[in-house]
Protein backbone atom coordinates (compact mmCIF):
# COMPACT_ATOMS: atom_id res chain seq x y z
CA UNK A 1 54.26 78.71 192.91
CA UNK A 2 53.76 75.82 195.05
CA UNK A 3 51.42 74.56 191.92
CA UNK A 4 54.44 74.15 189.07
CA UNK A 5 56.91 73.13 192.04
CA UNK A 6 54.34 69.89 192.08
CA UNK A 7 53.69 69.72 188.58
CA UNK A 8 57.39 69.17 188.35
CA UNK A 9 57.98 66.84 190.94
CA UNK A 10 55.28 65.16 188.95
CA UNK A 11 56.63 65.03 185.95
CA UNK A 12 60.26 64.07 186.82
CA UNK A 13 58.27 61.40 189.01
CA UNK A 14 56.60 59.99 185.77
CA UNK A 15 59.96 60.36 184.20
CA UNK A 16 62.17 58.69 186.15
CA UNK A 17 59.68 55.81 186.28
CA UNK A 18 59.34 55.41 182.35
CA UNK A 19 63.58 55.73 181.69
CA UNK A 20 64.71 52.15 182.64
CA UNK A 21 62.27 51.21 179.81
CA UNK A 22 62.80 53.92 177.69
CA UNK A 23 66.85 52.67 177.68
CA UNK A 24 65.43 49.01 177.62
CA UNK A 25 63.62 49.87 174.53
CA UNK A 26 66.57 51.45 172.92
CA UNK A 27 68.55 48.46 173.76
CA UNK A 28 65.83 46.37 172.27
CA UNK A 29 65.83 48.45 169.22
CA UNK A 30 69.58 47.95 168.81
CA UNK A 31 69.71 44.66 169.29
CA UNK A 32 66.96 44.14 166.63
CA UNK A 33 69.12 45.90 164.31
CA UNK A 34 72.36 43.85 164.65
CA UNK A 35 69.96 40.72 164.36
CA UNK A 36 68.78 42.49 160.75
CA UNK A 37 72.16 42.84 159.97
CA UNK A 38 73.25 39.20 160.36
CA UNK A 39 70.41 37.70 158.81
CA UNK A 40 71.27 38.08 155.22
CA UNK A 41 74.63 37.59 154.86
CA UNK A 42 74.59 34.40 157.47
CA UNK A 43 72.04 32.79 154.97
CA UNK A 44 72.90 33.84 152.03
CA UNK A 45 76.11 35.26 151.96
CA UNK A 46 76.93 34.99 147.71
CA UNK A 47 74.05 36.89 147.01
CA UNK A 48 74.13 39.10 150.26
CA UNK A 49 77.83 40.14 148.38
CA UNK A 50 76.82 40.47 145.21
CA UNK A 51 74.06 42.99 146.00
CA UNK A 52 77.32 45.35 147.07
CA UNK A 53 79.19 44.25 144.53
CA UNK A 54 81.58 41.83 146.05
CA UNK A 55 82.01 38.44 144.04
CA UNK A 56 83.50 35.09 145.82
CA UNK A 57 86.82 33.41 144.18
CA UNK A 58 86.23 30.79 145.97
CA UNK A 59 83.91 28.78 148.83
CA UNK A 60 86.28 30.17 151.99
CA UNK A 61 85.33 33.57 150.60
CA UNK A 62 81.50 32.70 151.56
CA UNK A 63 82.53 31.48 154.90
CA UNK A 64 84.88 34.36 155.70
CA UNK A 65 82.01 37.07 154.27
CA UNK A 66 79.56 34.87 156.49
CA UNK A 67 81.49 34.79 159.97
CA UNK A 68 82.44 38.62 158.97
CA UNK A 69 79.52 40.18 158.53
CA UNK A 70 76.99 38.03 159.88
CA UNK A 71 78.68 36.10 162.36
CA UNK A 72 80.18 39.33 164.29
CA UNK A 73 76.78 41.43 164.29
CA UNK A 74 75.18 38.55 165.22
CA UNK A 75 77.42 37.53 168.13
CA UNK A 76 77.03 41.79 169.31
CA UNK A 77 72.85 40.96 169.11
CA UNK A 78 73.44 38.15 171.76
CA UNK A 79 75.55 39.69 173.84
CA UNK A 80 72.90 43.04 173.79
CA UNK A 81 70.24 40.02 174.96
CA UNK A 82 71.93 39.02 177.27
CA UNK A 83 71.96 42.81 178.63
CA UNK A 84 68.54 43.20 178.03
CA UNK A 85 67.78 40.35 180.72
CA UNK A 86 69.05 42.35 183.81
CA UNK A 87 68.45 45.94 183.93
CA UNK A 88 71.64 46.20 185.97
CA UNK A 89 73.44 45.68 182.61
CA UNK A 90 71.21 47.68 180.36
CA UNK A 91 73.89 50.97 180.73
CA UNK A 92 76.94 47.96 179.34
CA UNK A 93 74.54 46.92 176.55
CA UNK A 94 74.58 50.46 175.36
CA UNK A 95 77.74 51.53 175.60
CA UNK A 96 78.60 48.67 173.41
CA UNK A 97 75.95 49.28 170.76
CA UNK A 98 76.92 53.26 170.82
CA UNK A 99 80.87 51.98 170.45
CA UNK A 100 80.10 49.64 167.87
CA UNK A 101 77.50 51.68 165.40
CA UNK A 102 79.96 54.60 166.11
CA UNK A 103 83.22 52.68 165.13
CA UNK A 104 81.14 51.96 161.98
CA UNK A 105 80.11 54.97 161.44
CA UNK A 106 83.51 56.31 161.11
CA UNK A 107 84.72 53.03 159.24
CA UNK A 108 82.36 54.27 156.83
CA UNK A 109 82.80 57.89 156.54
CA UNK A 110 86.09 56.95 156.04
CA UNK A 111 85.73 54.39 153.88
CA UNK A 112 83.27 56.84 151.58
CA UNK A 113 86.35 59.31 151.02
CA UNK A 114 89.32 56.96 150.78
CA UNK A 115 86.91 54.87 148.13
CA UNK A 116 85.34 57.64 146.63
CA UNK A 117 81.68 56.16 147.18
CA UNK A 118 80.18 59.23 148.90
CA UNK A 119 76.62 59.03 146.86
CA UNK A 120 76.58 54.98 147.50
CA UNK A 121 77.14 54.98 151.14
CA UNK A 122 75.03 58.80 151.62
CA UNK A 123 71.32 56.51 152.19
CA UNK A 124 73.00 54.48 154.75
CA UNK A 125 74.77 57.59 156.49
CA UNK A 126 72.21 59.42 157.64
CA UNK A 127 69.91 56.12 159.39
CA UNK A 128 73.36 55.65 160.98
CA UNK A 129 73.97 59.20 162.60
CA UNK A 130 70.36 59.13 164.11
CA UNK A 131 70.57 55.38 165.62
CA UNK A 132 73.92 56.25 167.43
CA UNK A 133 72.58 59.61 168.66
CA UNK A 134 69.22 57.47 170.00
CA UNK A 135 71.28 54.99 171.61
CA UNK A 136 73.39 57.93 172.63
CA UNK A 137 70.32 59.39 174.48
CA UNK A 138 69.37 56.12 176.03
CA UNK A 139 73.17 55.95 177.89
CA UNK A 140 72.51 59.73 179.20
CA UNK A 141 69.22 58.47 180.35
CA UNK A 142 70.63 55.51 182.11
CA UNK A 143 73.42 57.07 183.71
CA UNK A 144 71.25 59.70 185.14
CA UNK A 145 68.89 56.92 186.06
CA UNK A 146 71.63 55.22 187.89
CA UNK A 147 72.99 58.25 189.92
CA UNK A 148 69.23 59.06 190.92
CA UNK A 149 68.89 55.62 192.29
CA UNK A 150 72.68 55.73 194.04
């Protein structure tokens, strides 16, 4: 008995040592994806658009798609960073990456029945679902982390 009582004390040792960078790395991995996200359309926002479909009328379309996709993805990246540099903000960094891709996510669910573009938006659906349950996973890790160390 005394054996798997110390195995366990073990093991939730080892764990409780590897979750600030287990959430760290989810935070990393999040911010990594907002930075993908912002990349194309702050470069090259005409044919960024025109791989969705979406044509410009006009050269303030280009700047609005630019600051709108690219610009606000990329602003949530650097504010993720900037969470990333102190691990007493790593739990803020991913409850706004879990808020944001989850906002989306339901942006776009909606968005798939109110459009009727269910089979377009399906590939990026299900990518979607499992990065907001990861990052959901790192905030129950870090909030246990945080009570253990309280």
């Amino acid at each position: 008995m005394k054996e798997s009582v110390g195995a366990e004390e073990n093991s939730l040792n080892t764990f409780s040592k590897a979750a600030p960078w287990i959430s760290r790395v989810i935070l990393l991995l999040s911010t990594a994806i907002f930075i993908m996200i912002s990349i194309q359309p702050v470069a090259h926002p005409a044919a960024t658009a025109a791989s969705q479909g979406i044509a410009f009328t006009s050269s303030l379309g280009a700047t609005v798609f630019r600051v709108s996709f690219g610009g606000f993805p990329l602003g949530c990246a650097v504010f993720l960073v900037y969470c990333l540099i102190s691990s007493r903000r790593t739990l803020t960094g991913l409850i706004l990456s879990v808020l944001v891709l989850g906002t989306l996510l339901v942006v776009r669910i909606y968005g798939m029945e109110v459009d009727s573009s269910v089979q377009q938006n399906m590939p990026l659906v299900k990518p979607e679902i499992v990065l907001v349950a990861i990052v959901l996973i790192g905030v129950a890790i870090e909030i246990g982390r945080q009570r253990n160390n309280r």
